[in-house]
PDB file of N, CA and C in Angstrom:
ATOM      1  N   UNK A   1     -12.074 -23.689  -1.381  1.00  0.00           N
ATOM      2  CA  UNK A   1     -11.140 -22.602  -1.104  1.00  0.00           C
ATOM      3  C   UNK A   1     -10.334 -22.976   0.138  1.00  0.00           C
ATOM      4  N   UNK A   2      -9.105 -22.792  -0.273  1.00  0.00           N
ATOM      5  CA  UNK A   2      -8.311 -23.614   1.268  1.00  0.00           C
ATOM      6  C   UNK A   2      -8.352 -21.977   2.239  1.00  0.00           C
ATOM      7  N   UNK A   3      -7.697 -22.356   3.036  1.00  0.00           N
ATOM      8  CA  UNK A   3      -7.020 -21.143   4.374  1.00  0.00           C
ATOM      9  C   UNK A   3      -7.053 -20.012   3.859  1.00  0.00           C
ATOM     10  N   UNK A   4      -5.590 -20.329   3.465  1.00  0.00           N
ATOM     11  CA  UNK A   4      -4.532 -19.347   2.872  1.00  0.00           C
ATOM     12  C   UNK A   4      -5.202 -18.629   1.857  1.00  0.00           C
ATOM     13  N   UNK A   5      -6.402 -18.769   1.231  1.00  0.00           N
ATOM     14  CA  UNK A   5      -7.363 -17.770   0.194  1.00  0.00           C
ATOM     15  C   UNK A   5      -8.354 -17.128   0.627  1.00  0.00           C
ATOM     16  N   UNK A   6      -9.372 -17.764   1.577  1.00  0.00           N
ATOM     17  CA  UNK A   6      -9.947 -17.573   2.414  1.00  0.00           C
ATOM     18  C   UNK A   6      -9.566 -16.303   3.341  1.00  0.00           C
ATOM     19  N   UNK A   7      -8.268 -16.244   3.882  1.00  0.00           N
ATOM     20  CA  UNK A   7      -7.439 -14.955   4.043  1.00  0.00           C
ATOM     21  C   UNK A   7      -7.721 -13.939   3.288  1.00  0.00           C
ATOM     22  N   UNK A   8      -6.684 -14.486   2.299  1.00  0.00           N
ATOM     23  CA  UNK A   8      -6.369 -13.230   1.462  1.00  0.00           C
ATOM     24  C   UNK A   8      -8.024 -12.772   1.073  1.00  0.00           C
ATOM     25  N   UNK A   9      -8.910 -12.987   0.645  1.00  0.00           N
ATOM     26  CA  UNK A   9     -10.438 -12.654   0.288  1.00  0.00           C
ATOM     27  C   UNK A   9     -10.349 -11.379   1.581  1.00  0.00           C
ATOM     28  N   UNK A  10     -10.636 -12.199   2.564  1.00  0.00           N
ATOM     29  CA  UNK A  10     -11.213 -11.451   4.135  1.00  0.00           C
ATOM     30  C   UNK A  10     -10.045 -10.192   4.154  1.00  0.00           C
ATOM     31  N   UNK A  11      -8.704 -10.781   3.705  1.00  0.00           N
ATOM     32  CA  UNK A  11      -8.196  -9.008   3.820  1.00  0.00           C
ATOM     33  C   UNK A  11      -8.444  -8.293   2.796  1.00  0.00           C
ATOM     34  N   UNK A  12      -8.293  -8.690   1.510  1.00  0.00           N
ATOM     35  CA  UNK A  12      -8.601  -8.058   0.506  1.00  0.00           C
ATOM     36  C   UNK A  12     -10.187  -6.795   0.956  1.00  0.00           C
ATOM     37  N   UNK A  13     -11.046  -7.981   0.701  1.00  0.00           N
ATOM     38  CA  UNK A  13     -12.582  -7.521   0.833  1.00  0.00           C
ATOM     39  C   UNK A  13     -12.771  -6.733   2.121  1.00  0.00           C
ATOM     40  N   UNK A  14     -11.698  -7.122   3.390  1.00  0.00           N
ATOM     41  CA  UNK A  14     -12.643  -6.298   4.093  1.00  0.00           C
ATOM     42  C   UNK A  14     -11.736  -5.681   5.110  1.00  0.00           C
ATOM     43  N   UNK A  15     -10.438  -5.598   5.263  1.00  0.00           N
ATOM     44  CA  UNK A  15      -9.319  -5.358   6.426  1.00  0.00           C
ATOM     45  C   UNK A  15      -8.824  -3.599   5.097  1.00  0.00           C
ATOM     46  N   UNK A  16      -8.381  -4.238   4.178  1.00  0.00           N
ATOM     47  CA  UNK A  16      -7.792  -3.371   3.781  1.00  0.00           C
ATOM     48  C   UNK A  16      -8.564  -2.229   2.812  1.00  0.00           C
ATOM     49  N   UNK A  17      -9.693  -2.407   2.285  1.00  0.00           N
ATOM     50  CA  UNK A  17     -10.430  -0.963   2.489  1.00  0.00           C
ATOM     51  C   UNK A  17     -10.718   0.258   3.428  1.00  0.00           C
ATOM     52  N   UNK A  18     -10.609  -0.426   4.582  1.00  0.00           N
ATOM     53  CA  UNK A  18     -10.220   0.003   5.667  1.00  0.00           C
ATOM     54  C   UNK A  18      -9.428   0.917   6.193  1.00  0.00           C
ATOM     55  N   UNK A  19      -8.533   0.190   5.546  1.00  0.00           N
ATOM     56  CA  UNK A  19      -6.918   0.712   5.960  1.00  0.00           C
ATOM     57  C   UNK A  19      -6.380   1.517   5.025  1.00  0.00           C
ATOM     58  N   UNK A  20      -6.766   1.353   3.554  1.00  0.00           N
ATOM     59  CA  UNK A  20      -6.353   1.971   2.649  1.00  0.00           C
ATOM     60  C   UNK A  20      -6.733   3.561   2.543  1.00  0.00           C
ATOM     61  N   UNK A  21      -7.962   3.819   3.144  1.00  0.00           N
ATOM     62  CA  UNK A  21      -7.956   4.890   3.622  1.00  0.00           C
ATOM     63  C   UNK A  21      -6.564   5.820   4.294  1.00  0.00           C
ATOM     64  N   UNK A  22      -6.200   5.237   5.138  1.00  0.00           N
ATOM     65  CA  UNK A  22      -4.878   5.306   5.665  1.00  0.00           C
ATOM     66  C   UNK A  22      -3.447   5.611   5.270  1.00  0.00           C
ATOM     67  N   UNK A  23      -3.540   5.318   3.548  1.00  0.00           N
ATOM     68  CA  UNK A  23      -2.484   4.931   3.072  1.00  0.00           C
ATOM     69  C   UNK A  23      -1.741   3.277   3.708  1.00  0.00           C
ATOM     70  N   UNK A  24      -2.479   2.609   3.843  1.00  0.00           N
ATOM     71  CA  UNK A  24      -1.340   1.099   4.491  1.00  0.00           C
ATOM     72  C   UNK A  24      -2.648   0.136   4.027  1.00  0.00           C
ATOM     73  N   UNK A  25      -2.261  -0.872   4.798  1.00  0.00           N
ATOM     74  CA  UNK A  25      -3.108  -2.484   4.357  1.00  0.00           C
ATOM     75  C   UNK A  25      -2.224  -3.416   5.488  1.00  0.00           C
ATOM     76  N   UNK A  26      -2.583  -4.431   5.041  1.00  0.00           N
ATOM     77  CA  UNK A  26      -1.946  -5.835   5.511  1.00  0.00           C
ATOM     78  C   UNK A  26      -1.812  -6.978   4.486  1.00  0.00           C
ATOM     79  N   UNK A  27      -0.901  -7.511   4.390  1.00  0.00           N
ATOM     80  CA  UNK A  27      -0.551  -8.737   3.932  1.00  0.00           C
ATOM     81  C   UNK A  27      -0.095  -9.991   5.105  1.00  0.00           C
ATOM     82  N   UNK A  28      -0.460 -10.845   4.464  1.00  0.00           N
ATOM     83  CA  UNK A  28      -0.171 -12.512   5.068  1.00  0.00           C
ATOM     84  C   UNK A  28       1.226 -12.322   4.845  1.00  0.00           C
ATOM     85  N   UNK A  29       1.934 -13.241   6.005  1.00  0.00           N
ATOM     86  CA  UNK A  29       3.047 -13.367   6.083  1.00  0.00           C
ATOM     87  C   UNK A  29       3.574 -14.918   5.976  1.00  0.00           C
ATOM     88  N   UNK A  30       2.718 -15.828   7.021  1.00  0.00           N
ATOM     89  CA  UNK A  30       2.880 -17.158   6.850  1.00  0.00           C
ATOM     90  C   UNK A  30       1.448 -17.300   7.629  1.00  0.00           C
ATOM     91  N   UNK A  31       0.952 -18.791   7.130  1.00  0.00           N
ATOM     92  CA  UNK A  31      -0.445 -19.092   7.310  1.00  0.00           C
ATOM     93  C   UNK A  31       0.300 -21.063   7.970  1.00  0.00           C
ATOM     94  N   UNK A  32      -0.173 -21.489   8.632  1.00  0.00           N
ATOM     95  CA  UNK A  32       0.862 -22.518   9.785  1.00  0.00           C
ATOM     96  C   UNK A  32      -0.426 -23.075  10.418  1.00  0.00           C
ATOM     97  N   UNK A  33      -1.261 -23.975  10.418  1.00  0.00           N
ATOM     98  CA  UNK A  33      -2.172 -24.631  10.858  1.00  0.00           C
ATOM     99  C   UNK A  33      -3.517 -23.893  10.911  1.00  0.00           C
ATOM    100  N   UNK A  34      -3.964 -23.836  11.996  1.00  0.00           N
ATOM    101  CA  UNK A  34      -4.845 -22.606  12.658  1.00  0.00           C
ATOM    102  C   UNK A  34      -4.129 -21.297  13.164  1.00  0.00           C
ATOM    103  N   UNK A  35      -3.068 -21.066  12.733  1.00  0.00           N
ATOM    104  CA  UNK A  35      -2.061 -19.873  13.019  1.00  0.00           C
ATOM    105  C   UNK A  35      -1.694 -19.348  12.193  1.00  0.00           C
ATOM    106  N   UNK A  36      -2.495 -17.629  11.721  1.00  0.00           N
ATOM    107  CA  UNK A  36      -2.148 -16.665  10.670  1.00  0.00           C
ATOM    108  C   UNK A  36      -0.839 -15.433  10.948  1.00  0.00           C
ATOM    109  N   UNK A  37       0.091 -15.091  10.560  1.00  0.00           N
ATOM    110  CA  UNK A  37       0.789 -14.096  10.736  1.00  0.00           C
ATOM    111  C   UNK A  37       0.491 -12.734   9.524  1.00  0.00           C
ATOM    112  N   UNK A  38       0.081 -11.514  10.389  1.00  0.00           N
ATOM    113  CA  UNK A  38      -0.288 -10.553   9.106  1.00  0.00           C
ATOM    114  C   UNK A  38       0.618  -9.726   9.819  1.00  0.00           C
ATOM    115  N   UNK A  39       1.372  -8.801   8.269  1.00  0.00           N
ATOM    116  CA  UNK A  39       1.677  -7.928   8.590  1.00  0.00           C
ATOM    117  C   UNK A  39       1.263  -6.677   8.120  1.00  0.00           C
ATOM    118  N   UNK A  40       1.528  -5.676   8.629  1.00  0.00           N
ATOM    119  CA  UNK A  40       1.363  -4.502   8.328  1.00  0.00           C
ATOM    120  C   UNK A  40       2.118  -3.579   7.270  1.00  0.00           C
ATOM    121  N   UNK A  41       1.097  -2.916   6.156  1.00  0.00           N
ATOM    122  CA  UNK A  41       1.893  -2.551   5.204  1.00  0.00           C
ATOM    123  C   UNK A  41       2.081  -0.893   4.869  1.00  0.00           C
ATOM    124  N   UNK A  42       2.729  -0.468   4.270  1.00  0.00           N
ATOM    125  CA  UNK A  42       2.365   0.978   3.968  1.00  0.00           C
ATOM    126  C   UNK A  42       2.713   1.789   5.180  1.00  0.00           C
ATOM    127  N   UNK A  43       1.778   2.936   5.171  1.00  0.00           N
ATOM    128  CA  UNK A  43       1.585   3.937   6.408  1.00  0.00           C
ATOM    129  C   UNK A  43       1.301   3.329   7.381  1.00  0.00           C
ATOM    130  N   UNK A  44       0.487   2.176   7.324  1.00  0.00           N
ATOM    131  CA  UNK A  44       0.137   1.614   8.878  1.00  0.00           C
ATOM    132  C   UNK A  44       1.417   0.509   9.334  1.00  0.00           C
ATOM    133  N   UNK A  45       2.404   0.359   8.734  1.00  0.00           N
ATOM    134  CA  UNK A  45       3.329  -0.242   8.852  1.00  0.00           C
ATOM    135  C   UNK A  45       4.306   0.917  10.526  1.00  0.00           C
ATOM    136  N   UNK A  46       3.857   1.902  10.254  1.00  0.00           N
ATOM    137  CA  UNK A  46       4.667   2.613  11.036  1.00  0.00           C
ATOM    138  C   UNK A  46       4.071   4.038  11.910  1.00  0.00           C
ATOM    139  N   UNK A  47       2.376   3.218  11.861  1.00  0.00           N
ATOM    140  CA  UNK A  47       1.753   4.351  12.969  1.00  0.00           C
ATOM    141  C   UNK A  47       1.790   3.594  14.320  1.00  0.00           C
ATOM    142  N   UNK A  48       1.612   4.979  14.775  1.00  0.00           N
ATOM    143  CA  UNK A  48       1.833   4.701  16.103  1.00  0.00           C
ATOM    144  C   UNK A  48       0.109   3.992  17.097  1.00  0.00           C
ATOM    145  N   UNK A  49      -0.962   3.812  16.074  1.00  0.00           N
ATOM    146  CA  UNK A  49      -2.285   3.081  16.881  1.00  0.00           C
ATOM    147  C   UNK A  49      -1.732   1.735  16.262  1.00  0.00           C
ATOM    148  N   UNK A  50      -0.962   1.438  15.215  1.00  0.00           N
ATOM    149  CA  UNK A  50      -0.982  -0.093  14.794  1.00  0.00           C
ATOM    150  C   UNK A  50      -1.435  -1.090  15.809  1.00  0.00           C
ATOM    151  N   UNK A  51      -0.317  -0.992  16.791  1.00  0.00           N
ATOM    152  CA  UNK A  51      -1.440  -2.363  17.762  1.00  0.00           C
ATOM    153  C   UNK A  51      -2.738  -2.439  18.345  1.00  0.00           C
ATOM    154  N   UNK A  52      -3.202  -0.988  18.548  1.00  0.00           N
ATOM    155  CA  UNK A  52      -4.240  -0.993  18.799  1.00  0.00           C
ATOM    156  C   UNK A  52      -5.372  -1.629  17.645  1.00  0.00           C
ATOM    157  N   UNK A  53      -4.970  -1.023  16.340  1.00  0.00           N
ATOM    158  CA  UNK A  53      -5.590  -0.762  14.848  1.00  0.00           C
ATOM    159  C   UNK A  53      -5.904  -2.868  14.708  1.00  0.00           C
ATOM    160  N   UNK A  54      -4.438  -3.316  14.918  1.00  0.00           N
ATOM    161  CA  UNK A  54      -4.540  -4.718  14.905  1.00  0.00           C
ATOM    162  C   UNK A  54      -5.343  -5.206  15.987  1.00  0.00           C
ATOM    163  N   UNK A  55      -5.329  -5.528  16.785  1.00  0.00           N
ATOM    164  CA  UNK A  55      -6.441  -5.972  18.027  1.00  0.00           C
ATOM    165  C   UNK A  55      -7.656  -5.778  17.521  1.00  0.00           C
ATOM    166  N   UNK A  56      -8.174  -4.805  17.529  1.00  0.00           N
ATOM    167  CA  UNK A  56      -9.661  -4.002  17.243  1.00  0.00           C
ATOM    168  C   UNK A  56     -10.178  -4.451  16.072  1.00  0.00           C
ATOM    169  N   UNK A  57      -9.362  -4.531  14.865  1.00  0.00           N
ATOM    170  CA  UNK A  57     -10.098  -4.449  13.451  1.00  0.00           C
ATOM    171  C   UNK A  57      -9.214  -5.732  12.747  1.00  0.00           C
ATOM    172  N   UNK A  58      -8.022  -5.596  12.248  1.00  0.00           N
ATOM    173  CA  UNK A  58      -7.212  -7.144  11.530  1.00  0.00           C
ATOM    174  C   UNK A  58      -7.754  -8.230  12.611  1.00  0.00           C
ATOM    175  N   UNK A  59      -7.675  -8.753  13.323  1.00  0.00           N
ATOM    176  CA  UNK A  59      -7.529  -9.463  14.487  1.00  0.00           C
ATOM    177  C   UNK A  59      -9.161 -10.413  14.699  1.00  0.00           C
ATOM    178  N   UNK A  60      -9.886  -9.145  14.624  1.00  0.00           N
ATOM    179  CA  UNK A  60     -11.296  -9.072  15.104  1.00  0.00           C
ATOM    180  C   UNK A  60     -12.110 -10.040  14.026  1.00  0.00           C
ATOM    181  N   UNK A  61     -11.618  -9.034  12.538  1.00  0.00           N
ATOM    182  CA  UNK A  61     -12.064  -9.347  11.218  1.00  0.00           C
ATOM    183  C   UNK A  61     -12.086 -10.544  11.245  1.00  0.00           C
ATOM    184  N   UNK A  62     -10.640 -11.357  11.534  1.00  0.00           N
ATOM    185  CA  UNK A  62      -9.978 -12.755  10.349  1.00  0.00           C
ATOM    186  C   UNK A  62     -10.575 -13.321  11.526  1.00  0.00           C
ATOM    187  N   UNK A  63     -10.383 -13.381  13.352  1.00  0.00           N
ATOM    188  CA  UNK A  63     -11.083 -14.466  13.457  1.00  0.00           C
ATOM    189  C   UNK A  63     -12.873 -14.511  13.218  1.00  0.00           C
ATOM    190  N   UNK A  64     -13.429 -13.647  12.936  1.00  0.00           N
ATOM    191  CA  UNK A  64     -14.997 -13.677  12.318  1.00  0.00           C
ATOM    192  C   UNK A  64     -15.139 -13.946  11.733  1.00  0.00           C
ATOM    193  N   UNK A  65     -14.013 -14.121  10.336  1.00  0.00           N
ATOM    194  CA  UNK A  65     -14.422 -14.441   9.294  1.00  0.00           C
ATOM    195  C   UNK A  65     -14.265 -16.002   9.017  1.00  0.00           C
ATOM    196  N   UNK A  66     -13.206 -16.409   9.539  1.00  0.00           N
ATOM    197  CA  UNK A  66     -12.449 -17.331   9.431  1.00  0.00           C
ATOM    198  C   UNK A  66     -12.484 -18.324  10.523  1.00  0.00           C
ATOM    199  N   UNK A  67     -13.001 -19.256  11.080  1.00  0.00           N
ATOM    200  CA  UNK A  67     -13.212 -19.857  12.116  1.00  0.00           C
ATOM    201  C   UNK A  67     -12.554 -20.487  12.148  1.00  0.00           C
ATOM    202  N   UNK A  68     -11.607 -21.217  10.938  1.00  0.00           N
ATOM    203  CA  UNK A  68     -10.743 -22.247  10.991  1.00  0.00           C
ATOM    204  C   UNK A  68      -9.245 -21.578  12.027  1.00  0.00           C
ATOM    205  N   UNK A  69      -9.579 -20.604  12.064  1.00  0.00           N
ATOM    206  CA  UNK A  69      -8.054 -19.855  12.156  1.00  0.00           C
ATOM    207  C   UNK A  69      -8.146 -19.582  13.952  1.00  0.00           C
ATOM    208  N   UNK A  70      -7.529 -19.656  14.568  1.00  0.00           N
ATOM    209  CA  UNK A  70      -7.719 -19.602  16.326  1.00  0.00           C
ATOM    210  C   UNK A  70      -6.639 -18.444  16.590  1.00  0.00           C
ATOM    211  N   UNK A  71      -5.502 -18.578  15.665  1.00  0.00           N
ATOM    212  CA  UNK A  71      -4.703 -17.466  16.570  1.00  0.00           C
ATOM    213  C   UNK A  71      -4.187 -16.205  15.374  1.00  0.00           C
ATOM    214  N   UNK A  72      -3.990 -14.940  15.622  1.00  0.00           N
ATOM    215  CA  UNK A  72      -3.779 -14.186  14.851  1.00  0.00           C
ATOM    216  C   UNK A  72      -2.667 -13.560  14.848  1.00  0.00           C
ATOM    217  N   UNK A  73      -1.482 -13.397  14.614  1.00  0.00           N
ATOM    218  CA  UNK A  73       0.155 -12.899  14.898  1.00  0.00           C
ATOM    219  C   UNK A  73      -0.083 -11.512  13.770  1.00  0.00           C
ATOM    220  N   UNK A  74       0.574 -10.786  14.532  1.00  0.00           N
ATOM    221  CA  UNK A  74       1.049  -8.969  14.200  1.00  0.00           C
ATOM    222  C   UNK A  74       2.628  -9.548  13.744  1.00  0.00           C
ATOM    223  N   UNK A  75       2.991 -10.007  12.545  1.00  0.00           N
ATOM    224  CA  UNK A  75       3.942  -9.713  12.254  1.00  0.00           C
ATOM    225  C   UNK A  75       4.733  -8.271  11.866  1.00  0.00           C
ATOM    226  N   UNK A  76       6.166  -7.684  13.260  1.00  0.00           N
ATOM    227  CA  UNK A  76       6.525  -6.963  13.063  1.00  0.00           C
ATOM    228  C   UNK A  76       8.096  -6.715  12.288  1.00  0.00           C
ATOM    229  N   UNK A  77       7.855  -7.697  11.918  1.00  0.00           N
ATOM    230  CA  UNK A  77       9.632  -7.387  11.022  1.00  0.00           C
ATOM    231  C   UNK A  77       9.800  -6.484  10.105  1.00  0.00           C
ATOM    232  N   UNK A  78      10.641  -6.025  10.268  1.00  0.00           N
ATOM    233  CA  UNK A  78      11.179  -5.109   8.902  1.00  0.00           C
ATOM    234  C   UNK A  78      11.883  -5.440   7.540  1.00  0.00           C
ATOM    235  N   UNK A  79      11.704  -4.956   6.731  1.00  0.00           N
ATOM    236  CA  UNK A  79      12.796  -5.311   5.659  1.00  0.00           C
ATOM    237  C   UNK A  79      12.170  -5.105   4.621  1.00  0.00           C
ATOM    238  N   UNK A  80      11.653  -6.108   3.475  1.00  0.00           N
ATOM    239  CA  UNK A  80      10.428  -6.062   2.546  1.00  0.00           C
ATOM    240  C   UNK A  80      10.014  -4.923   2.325  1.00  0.00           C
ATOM    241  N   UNK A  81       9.128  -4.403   3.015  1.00  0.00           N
ATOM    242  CA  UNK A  81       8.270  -3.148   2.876  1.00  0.00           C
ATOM    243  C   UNK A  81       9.048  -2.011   2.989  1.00  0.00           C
ATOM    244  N   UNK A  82      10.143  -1.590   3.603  1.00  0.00           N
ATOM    245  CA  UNK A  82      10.888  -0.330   2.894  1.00  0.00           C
ATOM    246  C   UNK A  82      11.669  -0.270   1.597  1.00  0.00           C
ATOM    247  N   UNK A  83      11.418  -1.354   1.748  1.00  0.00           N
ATOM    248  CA  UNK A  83      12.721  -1.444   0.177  1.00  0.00           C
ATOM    249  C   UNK A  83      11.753  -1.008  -0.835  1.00  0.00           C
ATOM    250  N   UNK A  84      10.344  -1.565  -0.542  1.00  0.00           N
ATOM    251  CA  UNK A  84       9.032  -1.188  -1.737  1.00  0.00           C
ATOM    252  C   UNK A  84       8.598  -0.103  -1.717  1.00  0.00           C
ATOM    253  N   UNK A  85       9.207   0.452  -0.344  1.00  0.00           N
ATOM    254  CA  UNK A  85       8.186   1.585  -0.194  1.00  0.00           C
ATOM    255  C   UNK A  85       9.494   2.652  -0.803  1.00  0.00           C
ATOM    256  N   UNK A  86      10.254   2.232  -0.834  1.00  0.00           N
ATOM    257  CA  UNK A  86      11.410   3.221  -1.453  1.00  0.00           C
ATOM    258  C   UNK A  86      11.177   2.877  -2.814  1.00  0.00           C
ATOM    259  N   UNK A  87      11.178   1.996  -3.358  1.00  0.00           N
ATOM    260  CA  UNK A  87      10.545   1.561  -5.040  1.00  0.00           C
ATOM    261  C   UNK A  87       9.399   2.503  -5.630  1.00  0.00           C
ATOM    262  N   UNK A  88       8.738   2.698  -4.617  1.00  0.00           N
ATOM    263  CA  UNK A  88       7.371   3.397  -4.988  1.00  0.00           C
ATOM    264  C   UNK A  88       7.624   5.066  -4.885  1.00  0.00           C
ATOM    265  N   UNK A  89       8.458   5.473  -3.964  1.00  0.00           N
ATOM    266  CA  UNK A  89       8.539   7.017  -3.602  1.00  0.00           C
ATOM    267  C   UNK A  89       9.579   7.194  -5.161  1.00  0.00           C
ATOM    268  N   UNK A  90      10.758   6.286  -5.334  1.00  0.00           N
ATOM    269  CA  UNK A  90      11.514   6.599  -6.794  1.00  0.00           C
ATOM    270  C   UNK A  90      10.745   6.714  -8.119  1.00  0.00           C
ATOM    271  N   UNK A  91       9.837   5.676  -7.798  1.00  0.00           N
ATOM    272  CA  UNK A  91       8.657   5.643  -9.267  1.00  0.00           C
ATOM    273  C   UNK A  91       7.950   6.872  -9.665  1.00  0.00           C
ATOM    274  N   UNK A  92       7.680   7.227  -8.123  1.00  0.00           N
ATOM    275  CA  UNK A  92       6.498   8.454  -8.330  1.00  0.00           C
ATOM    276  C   UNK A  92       7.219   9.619  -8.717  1.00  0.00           C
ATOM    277  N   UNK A  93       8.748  10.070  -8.018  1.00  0.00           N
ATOM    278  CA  UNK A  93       9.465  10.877  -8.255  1.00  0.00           C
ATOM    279  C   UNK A  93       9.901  11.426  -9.726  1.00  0.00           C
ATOM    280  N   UNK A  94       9.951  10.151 -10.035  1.00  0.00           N
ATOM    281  CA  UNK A  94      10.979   9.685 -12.071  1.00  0.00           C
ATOM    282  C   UNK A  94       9.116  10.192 -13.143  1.00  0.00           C
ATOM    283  N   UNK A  95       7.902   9.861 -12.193  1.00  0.00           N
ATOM    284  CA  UNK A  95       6.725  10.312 -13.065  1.00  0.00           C
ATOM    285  C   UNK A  95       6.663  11.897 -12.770  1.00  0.00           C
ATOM    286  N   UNK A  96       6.769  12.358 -12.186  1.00  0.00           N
ATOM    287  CA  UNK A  96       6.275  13.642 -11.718  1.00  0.00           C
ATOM    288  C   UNK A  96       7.837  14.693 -12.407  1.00  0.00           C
ATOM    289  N   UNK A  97       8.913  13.993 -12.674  1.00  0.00           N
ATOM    290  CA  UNK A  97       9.633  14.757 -13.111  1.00  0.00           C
ATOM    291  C   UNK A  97      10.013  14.480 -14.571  1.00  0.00           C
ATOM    292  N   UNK A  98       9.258  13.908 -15.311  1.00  0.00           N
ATOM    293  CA  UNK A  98       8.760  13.461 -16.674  1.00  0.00           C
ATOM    294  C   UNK A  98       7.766  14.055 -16.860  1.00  0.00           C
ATOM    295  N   UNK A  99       6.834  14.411 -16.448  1.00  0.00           N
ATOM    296  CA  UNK A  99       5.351  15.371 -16.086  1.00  0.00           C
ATOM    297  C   UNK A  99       6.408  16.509 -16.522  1.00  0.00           C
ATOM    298  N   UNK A 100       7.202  17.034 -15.703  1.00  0.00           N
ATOM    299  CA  UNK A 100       7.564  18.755 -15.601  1.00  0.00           C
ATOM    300  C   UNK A 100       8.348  18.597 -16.933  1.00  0.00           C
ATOM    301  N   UNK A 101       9.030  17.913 -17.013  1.00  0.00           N
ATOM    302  CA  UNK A 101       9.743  17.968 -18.688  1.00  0.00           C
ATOM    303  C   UNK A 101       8.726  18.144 -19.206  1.00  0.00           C
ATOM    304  N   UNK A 102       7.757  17.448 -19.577  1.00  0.00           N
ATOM    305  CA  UNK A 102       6.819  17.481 -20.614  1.00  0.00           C
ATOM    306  C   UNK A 102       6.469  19.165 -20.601  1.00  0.00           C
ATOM    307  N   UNK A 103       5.639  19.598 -19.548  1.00  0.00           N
ATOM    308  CA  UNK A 103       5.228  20.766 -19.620  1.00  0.00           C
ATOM    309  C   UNK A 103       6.037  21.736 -19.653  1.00  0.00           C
ATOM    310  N   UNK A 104       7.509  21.625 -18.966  1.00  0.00           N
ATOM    311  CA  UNK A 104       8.503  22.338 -19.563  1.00  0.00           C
ATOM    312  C   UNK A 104       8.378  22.623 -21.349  1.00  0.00           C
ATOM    313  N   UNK A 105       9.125  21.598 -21.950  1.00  0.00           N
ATOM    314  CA  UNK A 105       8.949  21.519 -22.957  1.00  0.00           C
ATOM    315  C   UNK A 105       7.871  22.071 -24.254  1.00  0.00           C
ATOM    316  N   UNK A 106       6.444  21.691 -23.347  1.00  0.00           N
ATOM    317  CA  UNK A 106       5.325  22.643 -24.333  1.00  0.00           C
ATOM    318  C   UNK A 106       5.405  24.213 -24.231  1.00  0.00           C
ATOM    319  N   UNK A 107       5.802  24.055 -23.048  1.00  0.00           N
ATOM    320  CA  UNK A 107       5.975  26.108 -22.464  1.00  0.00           C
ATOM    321  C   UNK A 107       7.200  26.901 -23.877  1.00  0.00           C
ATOM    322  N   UNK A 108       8.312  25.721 -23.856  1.00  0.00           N
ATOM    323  CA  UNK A 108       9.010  26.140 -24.517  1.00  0.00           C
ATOM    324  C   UNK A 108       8.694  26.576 -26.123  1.00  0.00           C
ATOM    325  N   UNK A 109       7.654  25.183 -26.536  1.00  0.00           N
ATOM    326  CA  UNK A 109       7.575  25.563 -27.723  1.00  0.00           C
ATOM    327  C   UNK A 109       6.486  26.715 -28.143  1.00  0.00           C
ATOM    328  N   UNK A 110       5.591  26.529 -26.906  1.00  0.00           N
ATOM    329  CA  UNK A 110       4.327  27.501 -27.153  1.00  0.00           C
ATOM    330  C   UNK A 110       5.341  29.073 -27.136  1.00  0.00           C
ATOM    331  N   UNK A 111       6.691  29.740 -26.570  1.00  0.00           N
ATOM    332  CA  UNK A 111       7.301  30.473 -26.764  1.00  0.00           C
ATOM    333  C   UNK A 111       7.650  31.036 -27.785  1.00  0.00           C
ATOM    334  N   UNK A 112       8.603  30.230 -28.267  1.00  0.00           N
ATOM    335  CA  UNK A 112       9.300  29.635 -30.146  1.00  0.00           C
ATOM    336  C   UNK A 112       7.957  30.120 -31.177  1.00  0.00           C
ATOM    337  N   UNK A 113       7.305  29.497 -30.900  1.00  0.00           N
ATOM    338  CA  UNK A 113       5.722  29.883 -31.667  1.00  0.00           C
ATOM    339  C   UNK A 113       5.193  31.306 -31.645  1.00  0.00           C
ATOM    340  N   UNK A 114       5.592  31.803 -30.727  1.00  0.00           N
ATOM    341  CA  UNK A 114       4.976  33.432 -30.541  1.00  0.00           C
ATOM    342  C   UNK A 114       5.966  34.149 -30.481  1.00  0.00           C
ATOM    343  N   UNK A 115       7.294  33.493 -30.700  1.00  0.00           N
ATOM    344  CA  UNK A 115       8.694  34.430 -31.309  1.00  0.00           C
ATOM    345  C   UNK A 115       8.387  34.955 -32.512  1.00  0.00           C
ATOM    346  N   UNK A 116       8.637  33.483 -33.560  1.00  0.00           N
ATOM    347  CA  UNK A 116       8.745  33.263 -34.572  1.00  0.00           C
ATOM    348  C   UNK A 116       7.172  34.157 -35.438  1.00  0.00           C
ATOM    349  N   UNK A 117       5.876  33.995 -34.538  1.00  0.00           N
ATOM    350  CA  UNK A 117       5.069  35.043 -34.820  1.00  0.00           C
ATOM    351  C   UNK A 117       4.860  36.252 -35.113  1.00  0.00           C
ATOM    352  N   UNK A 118       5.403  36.884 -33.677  1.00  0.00           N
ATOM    353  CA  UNK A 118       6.142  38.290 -33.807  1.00  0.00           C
ATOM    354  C   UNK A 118       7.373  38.523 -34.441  1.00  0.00           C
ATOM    355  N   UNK A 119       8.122  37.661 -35.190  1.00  0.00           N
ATOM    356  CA  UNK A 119       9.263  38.287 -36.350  1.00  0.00           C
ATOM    357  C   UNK A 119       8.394  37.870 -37.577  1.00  0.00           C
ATOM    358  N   UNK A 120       7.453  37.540 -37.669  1.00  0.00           N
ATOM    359  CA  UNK A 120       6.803  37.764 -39.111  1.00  0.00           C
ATOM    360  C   UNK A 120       6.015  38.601 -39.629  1.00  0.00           C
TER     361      UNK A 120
END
């Protein structure tokens, strides 16, 4: 198992259960010798303990887990992750208002049905 999997395992398995609580996670950004860059995803992308959250727990984790790895970078850039996170708020929006059609729709017919009842 090289580095760069070895990572992803240690966040997978054990950073971002964590975090997912949270609504957020972390992803690898670039992996560069003994030098990991993670960033922050989701809700924890934009709380206000993040650096603390990173120091204490991302930070702590990968170098314990990972010995090969010496230095740990808080990648803070932007870009990526709102565009997804706007992908995801449209997705959920377009389901939940396909949901109300639907039940719209049964309301309607369960109506029609107890019209058409009472004129017979």
């Amino acid at each position: 198992m090289d580095t760069r999997e070895k990572l992803e395992k240690v966040l997978e398995e054990k950073v971002n259960p964590l975090l997912q609580k949270h609504y957020g996670g972390v992803r690898i950004t670039d992996v560069s010798g003994d030098c990991v860059k993670i960033k922050f995803i989701g809700a924890c992308g934009h709380c206000d303990s993040a650096p603390e959250r990173f120091e204490d727990t991302v930070k702590r984790i990968v170098l314990e887990e990972c010995p090969q790895i010496r230095e740990v970078i808080r990648d803070t850039e932007s870009g990526y992750d709102f565009e997804e996170l706007a992908k995801q708020v449209s997705e959920r929006a377009e389901m939940k208002r396909h949901e109300q059609e639907e039940v719209q729709k049964a309301h309607e017919e369960e109506l029609q049905k107890a019209h058409e009842k009472q004129s017979d």
